[in-house]
PDB file of N, CA and C in Angstrom:
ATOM      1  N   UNK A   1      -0.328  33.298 -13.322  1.00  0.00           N
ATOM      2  CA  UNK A   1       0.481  34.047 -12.386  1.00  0.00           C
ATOM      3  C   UNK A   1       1.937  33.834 -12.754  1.00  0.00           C
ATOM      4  N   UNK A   2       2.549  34.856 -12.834  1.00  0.00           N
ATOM      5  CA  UNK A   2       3.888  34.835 -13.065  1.00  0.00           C
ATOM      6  C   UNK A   2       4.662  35.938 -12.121  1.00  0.00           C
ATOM      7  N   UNK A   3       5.699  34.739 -11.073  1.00  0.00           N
ATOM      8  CA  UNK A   3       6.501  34.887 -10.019  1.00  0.00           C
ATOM      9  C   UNK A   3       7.737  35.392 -10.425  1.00  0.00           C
ATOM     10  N   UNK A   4       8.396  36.307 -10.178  1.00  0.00           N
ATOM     11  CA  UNK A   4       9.883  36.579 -10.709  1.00  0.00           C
ATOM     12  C   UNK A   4      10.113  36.919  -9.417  1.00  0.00           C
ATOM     13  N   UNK A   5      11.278  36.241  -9.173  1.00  0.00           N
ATOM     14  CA  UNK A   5      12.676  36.842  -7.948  1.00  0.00           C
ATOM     15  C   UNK A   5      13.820  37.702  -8.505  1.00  0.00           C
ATOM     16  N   UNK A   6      13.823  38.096  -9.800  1.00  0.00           N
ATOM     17  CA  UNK A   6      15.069  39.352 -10.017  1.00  0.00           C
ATOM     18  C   UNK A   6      14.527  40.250 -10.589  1.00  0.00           C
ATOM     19  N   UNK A   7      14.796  41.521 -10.716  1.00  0.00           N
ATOM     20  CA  UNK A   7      14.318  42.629 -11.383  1.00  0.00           C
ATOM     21  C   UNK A   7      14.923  42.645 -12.312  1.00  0.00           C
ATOM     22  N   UNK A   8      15.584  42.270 -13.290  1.00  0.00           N
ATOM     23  CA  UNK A   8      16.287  42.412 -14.507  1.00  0.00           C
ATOM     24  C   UNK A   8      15.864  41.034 -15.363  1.00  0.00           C
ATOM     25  N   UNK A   9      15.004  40.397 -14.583  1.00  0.00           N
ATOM     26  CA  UNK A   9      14.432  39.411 -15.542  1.00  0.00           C
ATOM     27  C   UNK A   9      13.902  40.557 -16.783  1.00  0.00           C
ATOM     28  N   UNK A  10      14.130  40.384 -18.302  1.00  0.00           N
ATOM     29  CA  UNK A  10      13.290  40.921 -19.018  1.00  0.00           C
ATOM     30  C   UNK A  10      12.447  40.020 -19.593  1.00  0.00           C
ATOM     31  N   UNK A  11      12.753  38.696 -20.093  1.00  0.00           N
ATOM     32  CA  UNK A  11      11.970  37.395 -20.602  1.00  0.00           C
ATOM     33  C   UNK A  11      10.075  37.885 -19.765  1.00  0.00           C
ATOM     34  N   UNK A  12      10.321  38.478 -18.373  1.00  0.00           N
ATOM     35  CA  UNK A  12       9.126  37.946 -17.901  1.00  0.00           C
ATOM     36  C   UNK A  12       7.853  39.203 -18.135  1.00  0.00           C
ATOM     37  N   UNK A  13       8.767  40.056 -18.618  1.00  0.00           N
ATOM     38  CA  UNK A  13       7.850  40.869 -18.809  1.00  0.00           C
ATOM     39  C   UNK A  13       7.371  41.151 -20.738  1.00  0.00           C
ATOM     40  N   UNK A  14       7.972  40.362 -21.091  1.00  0.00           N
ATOM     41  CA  UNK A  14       7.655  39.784 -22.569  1.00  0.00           C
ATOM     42  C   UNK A  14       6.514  38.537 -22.251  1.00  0.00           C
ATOM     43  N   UNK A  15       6.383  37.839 -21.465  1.00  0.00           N
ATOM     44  CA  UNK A  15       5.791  36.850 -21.093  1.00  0.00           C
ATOM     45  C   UNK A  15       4.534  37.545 -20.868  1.00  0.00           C
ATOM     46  N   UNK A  16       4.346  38.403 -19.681  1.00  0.00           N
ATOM     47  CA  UNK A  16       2.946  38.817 -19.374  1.00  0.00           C
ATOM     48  C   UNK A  16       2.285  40.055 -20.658  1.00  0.00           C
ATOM     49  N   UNK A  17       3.605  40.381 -20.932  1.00  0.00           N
ATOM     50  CA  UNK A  17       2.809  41.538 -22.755  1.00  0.00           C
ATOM     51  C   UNK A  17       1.794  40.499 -23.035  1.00  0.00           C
ATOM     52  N   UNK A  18       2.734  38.921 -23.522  1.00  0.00           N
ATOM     53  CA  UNK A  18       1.875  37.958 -24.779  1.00  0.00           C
ATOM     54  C   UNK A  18       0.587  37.352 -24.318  1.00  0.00           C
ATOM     55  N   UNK A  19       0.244  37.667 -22.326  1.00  0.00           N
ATOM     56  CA  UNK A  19      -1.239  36.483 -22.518  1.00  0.00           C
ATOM     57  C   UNK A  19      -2.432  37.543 -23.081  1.00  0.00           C
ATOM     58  N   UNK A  20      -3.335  37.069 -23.577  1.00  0.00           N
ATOM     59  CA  UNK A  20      -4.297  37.701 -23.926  1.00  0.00           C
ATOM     60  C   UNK A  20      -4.553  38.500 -23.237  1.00  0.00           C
ATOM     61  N   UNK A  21      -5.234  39.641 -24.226  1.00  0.00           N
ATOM     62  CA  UNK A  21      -5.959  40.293 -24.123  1.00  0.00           C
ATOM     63  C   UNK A  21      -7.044  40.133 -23.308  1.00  0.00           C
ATOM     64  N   UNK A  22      -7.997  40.969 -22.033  1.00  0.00           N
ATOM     65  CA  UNK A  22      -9.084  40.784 -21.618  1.00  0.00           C
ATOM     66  C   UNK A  22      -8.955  39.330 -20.246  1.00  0.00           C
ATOM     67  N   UNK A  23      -8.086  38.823 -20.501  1.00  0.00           N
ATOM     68  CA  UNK A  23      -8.121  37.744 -19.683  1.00  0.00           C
ATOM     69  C   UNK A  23      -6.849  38.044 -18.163  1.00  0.00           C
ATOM     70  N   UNK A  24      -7.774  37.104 -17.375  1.00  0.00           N
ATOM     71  CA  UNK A  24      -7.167  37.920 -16.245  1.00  0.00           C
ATOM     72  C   UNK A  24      -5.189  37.234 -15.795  1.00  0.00           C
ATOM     73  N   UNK A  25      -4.632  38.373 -15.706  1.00  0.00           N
ATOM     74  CA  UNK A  25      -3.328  37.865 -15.829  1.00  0.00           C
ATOM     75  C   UNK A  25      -2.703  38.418 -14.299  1.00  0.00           C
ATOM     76  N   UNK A  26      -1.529  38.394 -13.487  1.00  0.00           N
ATOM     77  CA  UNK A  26      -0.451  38.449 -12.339  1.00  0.00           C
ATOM     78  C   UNK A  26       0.700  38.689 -12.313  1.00  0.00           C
ATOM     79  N   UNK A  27       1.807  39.538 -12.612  1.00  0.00           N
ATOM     80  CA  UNK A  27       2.880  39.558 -12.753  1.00  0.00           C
ATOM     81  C   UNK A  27       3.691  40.190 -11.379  1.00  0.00           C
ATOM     82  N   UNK A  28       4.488  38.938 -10.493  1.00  0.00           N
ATOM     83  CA  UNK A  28       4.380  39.681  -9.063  1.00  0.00           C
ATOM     84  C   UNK A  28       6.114  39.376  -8.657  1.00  0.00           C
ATOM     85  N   UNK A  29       6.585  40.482  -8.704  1.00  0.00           N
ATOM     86  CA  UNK A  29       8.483  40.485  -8.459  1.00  0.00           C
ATOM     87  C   UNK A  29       8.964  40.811  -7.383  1.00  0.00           C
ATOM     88  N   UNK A  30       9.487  39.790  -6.320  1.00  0.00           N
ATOM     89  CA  UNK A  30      10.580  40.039  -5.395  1.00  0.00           C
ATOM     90  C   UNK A  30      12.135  39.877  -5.597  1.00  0.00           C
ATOM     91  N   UNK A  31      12.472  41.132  -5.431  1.00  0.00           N
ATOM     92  CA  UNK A  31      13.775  40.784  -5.808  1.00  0.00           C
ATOM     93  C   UNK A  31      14.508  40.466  -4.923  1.00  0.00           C
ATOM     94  N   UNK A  32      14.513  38.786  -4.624  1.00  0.00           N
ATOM     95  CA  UNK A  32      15.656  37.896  -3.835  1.00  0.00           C
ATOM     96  C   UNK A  32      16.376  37.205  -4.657  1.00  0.00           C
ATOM     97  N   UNK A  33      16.817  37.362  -5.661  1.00  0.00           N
ATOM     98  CA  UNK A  33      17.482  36.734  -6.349  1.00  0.00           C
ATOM     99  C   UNK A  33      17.126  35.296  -6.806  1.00  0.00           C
ATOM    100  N   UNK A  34      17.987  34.561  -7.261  1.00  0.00           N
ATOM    101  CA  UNK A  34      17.420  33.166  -7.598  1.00  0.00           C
ATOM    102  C   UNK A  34      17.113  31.953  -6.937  1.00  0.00           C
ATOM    103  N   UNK A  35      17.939  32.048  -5.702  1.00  0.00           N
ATOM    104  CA  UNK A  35      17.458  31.400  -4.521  1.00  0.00           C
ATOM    105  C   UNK A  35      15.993  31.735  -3.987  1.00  0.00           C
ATOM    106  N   UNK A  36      15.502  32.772  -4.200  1.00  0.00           N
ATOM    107  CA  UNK A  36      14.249  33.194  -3.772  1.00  0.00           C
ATOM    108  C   UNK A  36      14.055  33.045  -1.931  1.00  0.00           C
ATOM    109  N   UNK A  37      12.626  32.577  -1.851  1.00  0.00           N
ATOM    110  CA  UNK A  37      12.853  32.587  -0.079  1.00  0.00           C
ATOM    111  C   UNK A  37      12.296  31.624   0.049  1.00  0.00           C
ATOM    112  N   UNK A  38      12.573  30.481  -0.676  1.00  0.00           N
ATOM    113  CA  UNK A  38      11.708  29.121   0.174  1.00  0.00           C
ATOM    114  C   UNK A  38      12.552  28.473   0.692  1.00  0.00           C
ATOM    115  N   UNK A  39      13.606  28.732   0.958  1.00  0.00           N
ATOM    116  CA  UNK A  39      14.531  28.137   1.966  1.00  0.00           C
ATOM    117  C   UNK A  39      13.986  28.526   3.254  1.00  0.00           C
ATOM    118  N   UNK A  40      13.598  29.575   3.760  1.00  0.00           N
ATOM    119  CA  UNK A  40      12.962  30.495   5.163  1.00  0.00           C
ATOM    120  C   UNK A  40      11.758  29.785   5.315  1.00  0.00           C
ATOM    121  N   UNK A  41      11.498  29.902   6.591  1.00  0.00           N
ATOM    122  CA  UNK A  41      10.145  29.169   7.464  1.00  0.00           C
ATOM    123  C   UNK A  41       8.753  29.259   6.658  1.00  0.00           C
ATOM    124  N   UNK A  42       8.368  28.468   6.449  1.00  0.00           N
ATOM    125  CA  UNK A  42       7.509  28.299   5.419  1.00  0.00           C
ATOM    126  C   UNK A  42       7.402  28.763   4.255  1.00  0.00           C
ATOM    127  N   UNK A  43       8.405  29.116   3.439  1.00  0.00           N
ATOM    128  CA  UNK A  43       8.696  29.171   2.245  1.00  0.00           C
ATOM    129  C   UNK A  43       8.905  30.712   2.198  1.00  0.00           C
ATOM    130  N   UNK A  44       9.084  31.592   3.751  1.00  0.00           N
ATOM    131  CA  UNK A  44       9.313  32.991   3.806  1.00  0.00           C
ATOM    132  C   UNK A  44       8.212  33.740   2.587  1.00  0.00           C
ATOM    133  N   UNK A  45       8.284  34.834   1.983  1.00  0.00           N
ATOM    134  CA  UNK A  45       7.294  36.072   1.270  1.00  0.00           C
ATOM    135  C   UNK A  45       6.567  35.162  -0.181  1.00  0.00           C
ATOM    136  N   UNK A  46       8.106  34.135  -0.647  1.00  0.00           N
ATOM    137  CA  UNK A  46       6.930  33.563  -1.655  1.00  0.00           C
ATOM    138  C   UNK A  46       6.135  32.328  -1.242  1.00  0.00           C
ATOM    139  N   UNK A  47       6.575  32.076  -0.784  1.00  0.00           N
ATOM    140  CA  UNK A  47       5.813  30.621   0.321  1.00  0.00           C
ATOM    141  C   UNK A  47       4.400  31.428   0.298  1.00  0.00           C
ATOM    142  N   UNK A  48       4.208  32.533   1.227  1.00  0.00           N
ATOM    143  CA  UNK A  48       3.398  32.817   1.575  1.00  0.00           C
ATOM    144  C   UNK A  48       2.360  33.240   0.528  1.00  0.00           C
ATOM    145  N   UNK A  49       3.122  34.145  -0.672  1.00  0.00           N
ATOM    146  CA  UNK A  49       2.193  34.245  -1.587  1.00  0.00           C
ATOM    147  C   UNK A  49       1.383  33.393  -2.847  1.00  0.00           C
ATOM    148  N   UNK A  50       2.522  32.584  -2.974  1.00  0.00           N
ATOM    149  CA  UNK A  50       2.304  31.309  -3.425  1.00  0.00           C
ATOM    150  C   UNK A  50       0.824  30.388  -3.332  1.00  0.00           C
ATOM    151  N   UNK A  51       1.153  30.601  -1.784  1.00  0.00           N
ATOM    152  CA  UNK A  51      -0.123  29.196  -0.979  1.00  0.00           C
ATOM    153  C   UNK A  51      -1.462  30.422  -0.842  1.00  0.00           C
ATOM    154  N   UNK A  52      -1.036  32.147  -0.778  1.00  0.00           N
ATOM    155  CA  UNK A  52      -2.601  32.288  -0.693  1.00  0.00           C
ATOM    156  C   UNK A  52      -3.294  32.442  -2.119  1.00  0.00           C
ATOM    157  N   UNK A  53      -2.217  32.844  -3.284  1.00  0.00           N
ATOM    158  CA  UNK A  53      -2.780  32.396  -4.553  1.00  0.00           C
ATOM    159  C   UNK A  53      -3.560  31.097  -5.378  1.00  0.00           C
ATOM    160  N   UNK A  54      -2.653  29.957  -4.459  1.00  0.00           N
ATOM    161  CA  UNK A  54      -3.769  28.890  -4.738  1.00  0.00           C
ATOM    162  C   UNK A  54      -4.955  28.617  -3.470  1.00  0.00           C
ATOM    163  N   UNK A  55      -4.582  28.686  -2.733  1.00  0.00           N
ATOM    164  CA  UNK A  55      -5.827  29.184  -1.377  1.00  0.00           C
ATOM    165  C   UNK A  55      -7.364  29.540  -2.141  1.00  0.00           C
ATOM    166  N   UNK A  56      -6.660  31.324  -2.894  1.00  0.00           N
ATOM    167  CA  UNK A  56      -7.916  32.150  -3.621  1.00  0.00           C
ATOM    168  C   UNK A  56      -8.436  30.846  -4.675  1.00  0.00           C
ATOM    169  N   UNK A  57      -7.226  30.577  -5.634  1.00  0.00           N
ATOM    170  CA  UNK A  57      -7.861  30.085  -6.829  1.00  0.00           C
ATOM    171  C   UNK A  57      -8.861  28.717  -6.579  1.00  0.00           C
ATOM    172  N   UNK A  58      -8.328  27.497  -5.648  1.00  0.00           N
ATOM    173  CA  UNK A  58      -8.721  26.462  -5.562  1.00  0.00           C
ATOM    174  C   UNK A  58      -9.394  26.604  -4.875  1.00  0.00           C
ATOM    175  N   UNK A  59      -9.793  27.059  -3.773  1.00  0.00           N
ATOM    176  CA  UNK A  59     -10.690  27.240  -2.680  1.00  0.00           C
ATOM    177  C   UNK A  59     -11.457  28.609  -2.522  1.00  0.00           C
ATOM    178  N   UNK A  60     -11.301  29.358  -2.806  1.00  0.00           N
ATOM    179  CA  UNK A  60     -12.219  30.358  -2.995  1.00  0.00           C
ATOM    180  C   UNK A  60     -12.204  31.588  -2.318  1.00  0.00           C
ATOM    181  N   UNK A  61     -11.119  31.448  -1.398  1.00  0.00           N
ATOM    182  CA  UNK A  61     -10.683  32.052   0.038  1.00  0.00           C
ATOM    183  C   UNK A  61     -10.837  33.264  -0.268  1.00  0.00           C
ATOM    184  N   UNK A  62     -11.285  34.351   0.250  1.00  0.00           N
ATOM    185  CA  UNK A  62     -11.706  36.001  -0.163  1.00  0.00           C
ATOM    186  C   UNK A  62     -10.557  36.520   0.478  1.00  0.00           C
ATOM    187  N   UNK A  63     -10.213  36.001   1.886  1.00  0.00           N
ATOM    188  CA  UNK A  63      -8.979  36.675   2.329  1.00  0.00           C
ATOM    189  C   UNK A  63      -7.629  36.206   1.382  1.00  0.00           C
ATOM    190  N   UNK A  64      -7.412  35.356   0.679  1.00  0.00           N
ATOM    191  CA  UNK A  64      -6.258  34.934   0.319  1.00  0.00           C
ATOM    192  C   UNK A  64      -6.601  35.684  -1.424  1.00  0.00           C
ATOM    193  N   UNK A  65      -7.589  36.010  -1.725  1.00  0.00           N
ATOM    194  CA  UNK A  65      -7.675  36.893  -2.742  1.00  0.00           C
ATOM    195  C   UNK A  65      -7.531  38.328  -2.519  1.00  0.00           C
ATOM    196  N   UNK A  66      -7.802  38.857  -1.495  1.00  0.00           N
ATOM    197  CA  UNK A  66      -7.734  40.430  -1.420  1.00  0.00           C
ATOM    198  C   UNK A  66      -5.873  40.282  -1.022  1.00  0.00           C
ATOM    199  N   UNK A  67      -5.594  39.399  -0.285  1.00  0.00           N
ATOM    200  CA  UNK A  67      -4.219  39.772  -0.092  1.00  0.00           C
ATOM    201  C   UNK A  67      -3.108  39.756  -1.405  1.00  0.00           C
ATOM    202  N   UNK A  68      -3.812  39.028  -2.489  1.00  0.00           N
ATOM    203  CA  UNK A  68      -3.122  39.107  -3.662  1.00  0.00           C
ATOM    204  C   UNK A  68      -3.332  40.460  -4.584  1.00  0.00           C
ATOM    205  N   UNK A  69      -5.142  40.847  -4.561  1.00  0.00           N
ATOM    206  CA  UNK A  69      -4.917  42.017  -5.555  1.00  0.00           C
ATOM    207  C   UNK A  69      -5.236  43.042  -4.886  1.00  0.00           C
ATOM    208  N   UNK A  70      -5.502  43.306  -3.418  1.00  0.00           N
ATOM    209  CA  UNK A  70      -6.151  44.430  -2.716  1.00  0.00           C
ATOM    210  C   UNK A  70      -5.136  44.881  -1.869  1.00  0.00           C
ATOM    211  N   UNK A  71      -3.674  44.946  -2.504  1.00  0.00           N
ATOM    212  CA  UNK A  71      -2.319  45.671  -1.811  1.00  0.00           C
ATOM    213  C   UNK A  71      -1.504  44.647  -0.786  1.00  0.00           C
ATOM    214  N   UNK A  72      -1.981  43.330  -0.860  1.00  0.00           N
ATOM    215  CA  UNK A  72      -1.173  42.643   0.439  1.00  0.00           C
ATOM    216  C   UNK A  72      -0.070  42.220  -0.133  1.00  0.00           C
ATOM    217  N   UNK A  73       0.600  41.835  -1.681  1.00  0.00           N
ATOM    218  CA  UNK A  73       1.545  41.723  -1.756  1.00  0.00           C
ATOM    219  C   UNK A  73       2.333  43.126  -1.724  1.00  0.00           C
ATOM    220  N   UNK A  74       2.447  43.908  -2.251  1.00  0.00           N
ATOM    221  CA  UNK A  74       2.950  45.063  -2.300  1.00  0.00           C
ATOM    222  C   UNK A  74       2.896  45.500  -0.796  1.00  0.00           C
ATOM    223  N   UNK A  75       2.290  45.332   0.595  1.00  0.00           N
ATOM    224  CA  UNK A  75       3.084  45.126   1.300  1.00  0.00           C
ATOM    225  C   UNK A  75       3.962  44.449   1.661  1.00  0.00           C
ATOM    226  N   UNK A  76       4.382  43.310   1.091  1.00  0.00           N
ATOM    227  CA  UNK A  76       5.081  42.334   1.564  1.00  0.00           C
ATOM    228  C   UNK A  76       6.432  42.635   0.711  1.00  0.00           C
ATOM    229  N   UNK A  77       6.388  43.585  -0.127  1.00  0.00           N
ATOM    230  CA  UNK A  77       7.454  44.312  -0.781  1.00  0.00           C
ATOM    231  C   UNK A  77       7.468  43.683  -1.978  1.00  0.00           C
ATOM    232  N   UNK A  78       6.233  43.615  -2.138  1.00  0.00           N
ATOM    233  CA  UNK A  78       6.405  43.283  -4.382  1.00  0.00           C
ATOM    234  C   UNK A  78       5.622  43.768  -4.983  1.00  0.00           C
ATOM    235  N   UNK A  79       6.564  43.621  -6.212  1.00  0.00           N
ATOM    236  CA  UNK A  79       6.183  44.830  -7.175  1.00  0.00           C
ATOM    237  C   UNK A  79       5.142  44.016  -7.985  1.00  0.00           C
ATOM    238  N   UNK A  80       3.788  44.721  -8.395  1.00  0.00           N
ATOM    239  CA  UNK A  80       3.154  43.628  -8.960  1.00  0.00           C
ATOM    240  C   UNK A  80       2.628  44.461 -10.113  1.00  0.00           C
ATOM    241  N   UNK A  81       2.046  43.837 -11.374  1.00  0.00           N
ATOM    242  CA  UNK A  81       1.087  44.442 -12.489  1.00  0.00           C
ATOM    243  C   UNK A  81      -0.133  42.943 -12.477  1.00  0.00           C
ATOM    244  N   UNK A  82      -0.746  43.718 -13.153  1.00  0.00           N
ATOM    245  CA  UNK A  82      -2.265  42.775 -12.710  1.00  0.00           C
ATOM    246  C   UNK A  82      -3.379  43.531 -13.533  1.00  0.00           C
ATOM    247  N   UNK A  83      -4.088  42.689 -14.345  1.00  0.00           N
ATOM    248  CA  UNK A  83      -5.154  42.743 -15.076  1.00  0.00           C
ATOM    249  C   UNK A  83      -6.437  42.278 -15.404  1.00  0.00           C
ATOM    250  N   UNK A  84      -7.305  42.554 -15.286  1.00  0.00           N
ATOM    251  CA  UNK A  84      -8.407  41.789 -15.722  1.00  0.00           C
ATOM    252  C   UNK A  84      -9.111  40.426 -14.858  1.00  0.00           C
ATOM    253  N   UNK A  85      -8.656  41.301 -13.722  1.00  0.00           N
ATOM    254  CA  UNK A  85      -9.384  40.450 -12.346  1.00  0.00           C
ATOM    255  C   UNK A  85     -10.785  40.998 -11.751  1.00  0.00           C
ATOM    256  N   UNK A  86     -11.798  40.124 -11.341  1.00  0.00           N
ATOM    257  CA  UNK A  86     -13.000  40.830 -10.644  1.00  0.00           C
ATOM    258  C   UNK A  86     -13.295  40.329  -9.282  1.00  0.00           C
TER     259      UNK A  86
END
């Protein structure tokens, strides 16, 4: 998973070109700048996405997985690309 807080990062989208092929990859951008939002009540939009990404991964959580690839970040206003998830 790869988190970006600026939209003019370009490094990060050279980053998600290079992981393999076929393998499942995350590329998920709020643009708050470099402060980001974990200063805000529980770590505010990335706090939140953060903890349900490891939620899904470590624990298995179905809700903390659909909210990552089944449109819940992109409500939360990020822009995401995403591959090779089932």
């Amino acid at each position: 998973m790869i988190v970006i807080r600026e939209a003019n990062d370009i490094q990060s989208g050279k980053d998600y070109a290079l992981l393999n092929a076929g393998r499942p990859k995350l590329r998920a951008n709020l643009d708050t700048g470099h402060g980001g939002t974990f200063a805000a009540t529980n770590g505010g939009k990335e706090g939140k996405a953060v903890v349900a990404y490891l939620e899904w991964q470590w624990r298995g959580n179905a809700t903390a997985k659909a909210y990552i690839l089944n449109g819940g970040l992109q409500k939360d206003d990020w822009v995401v690309k995403q591959a090779n998830w089932s």
